[in-house]
C-alpha atoms as a PDB file:
ATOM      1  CA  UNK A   1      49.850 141.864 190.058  1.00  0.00           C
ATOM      2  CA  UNK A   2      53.258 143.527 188.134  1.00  0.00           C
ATOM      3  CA  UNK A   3      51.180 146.454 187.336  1.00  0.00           C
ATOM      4  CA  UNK A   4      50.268 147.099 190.675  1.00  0.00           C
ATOM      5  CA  UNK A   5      54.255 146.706 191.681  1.00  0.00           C
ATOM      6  CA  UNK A   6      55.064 149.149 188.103  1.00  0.00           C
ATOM      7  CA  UNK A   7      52.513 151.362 189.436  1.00  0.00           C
ATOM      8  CA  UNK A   8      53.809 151.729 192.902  1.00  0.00           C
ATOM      9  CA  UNK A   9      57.549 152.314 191.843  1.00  0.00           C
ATOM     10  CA  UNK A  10      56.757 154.948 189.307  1.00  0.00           C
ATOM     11  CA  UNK A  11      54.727 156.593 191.692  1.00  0.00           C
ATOM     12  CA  UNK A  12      57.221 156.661 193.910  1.00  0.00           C
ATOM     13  CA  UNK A  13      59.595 158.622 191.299  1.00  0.00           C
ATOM     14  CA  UNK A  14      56.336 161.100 191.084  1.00  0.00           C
ATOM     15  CA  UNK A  15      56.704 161.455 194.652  1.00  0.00           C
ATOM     16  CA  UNK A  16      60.400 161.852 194.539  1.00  0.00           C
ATOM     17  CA  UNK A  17      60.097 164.661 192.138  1.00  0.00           C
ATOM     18  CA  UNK A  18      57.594 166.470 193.913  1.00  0.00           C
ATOM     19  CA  UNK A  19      59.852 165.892 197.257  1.00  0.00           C
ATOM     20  CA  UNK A  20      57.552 164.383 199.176  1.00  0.00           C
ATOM     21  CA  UNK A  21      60.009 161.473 200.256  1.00  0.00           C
ATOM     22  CA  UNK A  22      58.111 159.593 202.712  1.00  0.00           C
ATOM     23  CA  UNK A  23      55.809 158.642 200.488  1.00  0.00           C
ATOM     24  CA  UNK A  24      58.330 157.563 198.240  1.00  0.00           C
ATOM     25  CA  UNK A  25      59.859 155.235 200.567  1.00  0.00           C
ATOM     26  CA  UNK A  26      56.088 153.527 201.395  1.00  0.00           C
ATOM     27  CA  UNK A  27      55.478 153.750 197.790  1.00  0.00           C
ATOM     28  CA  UNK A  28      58.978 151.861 196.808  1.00  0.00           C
ATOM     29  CA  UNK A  29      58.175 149.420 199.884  1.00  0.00           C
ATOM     30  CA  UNK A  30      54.728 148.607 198.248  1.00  0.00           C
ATOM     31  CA  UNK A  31      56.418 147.736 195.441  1.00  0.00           C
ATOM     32  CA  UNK A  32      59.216 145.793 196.777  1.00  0.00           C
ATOM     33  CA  UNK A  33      56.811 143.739 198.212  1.00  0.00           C
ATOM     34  CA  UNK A  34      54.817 142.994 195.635  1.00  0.00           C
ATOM     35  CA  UNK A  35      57.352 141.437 193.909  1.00  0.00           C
ATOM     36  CA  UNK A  36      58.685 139.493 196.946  1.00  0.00           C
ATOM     37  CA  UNK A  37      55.716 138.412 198.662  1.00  0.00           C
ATOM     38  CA  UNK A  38      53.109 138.222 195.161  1.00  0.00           C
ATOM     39  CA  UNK A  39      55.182 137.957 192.227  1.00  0.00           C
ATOM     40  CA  UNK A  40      58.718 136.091 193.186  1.00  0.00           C
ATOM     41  CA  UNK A  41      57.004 132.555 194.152  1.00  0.00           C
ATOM     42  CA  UNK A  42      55.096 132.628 190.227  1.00  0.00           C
ATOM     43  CA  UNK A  43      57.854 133.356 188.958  1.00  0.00           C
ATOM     44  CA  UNK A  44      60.308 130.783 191.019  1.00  0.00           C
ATOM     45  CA  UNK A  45      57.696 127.862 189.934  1.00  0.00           C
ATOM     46  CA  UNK A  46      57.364 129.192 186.085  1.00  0.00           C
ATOM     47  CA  UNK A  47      61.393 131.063 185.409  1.00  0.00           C
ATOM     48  CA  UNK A  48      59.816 131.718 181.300  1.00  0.00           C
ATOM     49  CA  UNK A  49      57.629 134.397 183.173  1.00  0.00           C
ATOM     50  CA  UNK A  50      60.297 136.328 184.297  1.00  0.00           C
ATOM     51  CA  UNK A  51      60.885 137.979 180.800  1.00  0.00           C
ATOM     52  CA  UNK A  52      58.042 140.380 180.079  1.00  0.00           C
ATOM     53  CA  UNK A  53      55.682 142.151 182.770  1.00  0.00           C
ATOM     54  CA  UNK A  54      57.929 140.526 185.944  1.00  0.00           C
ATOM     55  CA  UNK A  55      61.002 142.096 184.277  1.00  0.00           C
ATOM     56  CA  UNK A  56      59.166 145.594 183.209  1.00  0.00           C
ATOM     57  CA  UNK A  57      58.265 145.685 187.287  1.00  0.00           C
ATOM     58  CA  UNK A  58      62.016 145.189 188.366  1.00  0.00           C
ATOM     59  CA  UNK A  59      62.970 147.606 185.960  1.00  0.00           C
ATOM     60  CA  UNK A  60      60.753 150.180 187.341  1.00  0.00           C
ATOM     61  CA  UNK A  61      61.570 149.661 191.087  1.00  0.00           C
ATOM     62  CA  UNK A  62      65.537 149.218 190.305  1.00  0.00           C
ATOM     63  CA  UNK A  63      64.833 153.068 188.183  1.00  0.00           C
ATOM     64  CA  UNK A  64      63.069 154.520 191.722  1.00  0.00           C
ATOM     65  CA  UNK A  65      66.066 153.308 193.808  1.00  0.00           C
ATOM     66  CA  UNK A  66      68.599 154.061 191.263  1.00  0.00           C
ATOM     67  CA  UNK A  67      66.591 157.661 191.432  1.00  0.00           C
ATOM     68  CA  UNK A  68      66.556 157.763 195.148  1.00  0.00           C
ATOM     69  CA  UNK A  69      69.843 157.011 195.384  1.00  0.00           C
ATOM     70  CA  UNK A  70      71.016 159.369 193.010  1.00  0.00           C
ATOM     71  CA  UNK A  71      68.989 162.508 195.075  1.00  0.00           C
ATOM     72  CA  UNK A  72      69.685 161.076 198.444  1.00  0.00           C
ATOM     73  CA  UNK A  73      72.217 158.507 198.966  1.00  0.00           C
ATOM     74  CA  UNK A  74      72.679 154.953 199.488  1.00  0.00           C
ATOM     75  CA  UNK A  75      70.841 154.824 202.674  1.00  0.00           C
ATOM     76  CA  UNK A  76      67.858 156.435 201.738  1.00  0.00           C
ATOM     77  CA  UNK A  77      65.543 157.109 204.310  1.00  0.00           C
ATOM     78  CA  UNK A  78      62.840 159.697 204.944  1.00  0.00           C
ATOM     79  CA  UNK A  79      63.488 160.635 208.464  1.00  0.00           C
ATOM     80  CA  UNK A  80      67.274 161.020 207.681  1.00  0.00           C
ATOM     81  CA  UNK A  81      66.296 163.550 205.025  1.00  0.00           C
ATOM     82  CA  UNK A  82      67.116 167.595 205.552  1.00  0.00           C
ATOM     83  CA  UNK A  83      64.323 169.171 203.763  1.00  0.00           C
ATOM     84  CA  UNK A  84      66.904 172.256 202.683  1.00  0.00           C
ATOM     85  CA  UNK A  85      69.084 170.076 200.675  1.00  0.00           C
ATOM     86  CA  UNK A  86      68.550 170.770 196.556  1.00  0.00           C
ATOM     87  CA  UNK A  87      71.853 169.341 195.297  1.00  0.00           C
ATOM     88  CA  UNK A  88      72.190 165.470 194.630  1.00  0.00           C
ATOM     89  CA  UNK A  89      74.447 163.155 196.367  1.00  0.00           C
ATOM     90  CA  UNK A  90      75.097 161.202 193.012  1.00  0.00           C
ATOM     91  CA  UNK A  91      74.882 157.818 194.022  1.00  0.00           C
ATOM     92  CA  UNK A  92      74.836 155.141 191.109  1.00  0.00           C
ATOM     93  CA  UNK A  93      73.866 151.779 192.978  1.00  0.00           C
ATOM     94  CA  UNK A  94      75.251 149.052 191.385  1.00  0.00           C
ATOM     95  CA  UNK A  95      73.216 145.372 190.221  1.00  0.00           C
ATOM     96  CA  UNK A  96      74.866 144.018 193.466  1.00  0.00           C
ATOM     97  CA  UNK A  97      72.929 146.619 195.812  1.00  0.00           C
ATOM     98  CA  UNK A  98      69.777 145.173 194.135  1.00  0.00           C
ATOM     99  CA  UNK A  99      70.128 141.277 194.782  1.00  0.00           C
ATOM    100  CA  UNK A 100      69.335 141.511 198.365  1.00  0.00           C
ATOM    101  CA  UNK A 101      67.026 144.092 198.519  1.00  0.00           C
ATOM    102  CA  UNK A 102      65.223 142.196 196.139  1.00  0.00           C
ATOM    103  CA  UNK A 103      66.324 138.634 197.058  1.00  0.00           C
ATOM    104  CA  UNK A 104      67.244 137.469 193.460  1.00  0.00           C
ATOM    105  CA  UNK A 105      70.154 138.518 191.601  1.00  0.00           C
ATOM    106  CA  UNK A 106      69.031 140.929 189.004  1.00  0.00           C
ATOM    107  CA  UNK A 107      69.300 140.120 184.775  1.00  0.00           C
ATOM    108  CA  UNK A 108      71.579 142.511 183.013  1.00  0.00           C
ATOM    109  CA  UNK A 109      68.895 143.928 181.155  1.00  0.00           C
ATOM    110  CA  UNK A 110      66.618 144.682 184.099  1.00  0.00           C
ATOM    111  CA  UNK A 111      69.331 146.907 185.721  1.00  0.00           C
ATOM    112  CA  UNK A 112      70.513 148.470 182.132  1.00  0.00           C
ATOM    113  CA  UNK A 113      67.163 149.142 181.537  1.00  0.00           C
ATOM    114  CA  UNK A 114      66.371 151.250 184.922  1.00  0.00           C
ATOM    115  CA  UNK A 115      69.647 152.774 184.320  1.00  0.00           C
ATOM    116  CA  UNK A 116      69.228 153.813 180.833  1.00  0.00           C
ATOM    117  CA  UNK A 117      65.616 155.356 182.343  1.00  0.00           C
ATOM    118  CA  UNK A 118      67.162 157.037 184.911  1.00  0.00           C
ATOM    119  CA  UNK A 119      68.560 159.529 182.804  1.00  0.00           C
ATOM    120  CA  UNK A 120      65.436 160.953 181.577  1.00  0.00           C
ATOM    121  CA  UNK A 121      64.370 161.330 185.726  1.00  0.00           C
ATOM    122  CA  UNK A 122      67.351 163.326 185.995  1.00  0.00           C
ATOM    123  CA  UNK A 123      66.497 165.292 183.032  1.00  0.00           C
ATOM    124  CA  UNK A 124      63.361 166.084 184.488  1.00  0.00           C
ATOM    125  CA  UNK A 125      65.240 166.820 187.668  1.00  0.00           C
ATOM    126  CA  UNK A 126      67.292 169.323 185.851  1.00  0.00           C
ATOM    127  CA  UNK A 127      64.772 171.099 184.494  1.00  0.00           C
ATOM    128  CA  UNK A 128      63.068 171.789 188.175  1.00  0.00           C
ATOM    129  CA  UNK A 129      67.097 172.668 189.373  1.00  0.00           C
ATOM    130  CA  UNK A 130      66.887 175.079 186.042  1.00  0.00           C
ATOM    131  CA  UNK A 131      63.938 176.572 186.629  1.00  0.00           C
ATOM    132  CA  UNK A 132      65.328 177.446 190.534  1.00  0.00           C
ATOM    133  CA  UNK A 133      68.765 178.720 188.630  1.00  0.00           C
ATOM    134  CA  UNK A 134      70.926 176.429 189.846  1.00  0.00           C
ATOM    135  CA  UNK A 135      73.389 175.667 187.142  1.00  0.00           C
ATOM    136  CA  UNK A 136      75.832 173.785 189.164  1.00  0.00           C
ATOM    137  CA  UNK A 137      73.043 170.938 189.411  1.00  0.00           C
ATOM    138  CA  UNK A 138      72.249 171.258 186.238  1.00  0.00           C
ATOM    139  CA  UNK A 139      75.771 170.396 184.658  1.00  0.00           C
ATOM    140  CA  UNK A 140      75.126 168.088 187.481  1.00  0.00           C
ATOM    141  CA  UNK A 141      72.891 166.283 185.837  1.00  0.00           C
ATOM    142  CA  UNK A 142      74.820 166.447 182.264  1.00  0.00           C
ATOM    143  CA  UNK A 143      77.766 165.139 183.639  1.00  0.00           C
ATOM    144  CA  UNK A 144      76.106 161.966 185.186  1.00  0.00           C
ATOM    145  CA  UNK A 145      73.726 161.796 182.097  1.00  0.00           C
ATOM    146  CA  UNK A 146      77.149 161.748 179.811  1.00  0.00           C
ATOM    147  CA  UNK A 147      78.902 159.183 182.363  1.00  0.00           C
ATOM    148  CA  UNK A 148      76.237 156.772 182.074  1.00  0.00           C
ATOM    149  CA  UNK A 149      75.687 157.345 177.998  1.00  0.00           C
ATOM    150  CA  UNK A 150      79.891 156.426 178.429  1.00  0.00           C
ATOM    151  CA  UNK A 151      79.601 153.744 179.963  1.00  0.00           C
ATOM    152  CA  UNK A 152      76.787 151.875 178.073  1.00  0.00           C
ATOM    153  CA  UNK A 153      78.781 152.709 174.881  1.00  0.00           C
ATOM    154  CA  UNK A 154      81.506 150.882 176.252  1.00  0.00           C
ATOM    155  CA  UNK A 155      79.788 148.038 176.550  1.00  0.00           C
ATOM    156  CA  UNK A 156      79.417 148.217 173.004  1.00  0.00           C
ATOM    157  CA  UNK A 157      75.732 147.394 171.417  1.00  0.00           C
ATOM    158  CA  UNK A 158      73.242 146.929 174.479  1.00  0.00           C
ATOM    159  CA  UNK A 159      71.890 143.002 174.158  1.00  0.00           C
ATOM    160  CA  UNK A 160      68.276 142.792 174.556  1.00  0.00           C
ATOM    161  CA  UNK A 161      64.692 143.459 173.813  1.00  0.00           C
ATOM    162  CA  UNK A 162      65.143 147.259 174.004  1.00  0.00           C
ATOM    163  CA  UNK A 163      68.618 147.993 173.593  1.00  0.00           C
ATOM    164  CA  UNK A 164      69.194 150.600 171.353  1.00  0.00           C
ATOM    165  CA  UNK A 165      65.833 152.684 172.097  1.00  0.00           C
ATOM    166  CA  UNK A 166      67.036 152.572 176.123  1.00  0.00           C
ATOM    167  CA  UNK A 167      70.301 153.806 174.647  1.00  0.00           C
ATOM    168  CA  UNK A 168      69.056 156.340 172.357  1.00  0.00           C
ATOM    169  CA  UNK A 169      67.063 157.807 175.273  1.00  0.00           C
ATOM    170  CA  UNK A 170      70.190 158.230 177.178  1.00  0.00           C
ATOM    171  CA  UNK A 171      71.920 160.086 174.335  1.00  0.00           C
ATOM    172  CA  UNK A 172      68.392 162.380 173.763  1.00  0.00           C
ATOM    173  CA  UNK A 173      68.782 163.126 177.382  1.00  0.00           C
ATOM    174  CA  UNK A 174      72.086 164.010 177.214  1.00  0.00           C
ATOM    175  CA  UNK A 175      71.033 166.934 173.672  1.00  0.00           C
ATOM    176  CA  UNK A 176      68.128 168.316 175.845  1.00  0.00           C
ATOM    177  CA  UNK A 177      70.424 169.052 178.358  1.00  0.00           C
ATOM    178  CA  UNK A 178      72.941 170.392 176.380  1.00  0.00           C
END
């Protein structure tokens, strides 16, 4: 049951990427309700299964709404979409944005760890913006690649099963795009 919800959300960053948005938005609902309707009432009656393939599954949907947000704005929707528009709207949702959506309050590490792999999405979003010459979206995407790699280093050492690799992914984002 997670993998199906893991396998929705990162399909809806494919779809994302290749801009077809409505099927990111059916693709992030699938997902969104896997975890409320299938996985939420296991893990409500067992809370030790949270850690593990529950928590890989909210990481992956928090990194295709993080994503989505990033490209499109809070209020992401399909049909409010203008198919002309290449430049981000740089929105960084916060754990908060996540606990109703969701219905549970999200575990630091869950949104840390979409965050930290939200950089490499925006990597691979500068890259297509590079190809298409756009160097204002490209610096773009190094300046909000820097701001989060900032931010988790103020936090000092990231707590966690995966800490320092989702932290030294950030900072290998940040050299590529340099």
């Amino acid at each position: 049951k997670c993998r199906d919800g893991q396998k929705a959300a990162k399909q809806s960053i494919f779809a994302l990427h290749r801009g077809d948005r409505a099927a990111a938005v059916k693709l992030m609902q699938a997902c969104l309700t896997c975890i409320q309707e299938q996985l939420l009432p296991i893990v409500n009656k067992e809370p030790s299964l949270r850690t593990g393939s529950f928590t890989a599954v909210l990481e992956e949907y928090v990194e295709a709404k993080l994503f989505s947000a990033w490209l499109f704005g809070k209020d992401f929707a399909a049909d409010q979409m203008n198919e002309d528009e290449a430049a981000p709207r740089v929105v960084l949702l916060t754990p908060g944005d996540f606990a109703q959506d969701i219905g549970i309050p999200l575990q630091p590490e869950e949104y840390l760890g979409g965050l930290s792999d939200l950089s490499g999405e925006i990597g691979r979003f500068a890259v297509q913006r590079g190809t298409a010459r756009d160097v204002e979206s490209v610096k773009l995407c190094l300046r909000t690649n820097s701001d989060i790699y900032t931010e988790f280093q103020l936090m000092g050492r990231l707590q966690g099963r995966d800490g320092g690799k989702k932290m030294d992914a950030v900072r290998r984002s940040i050299e590529k795009l340099e």
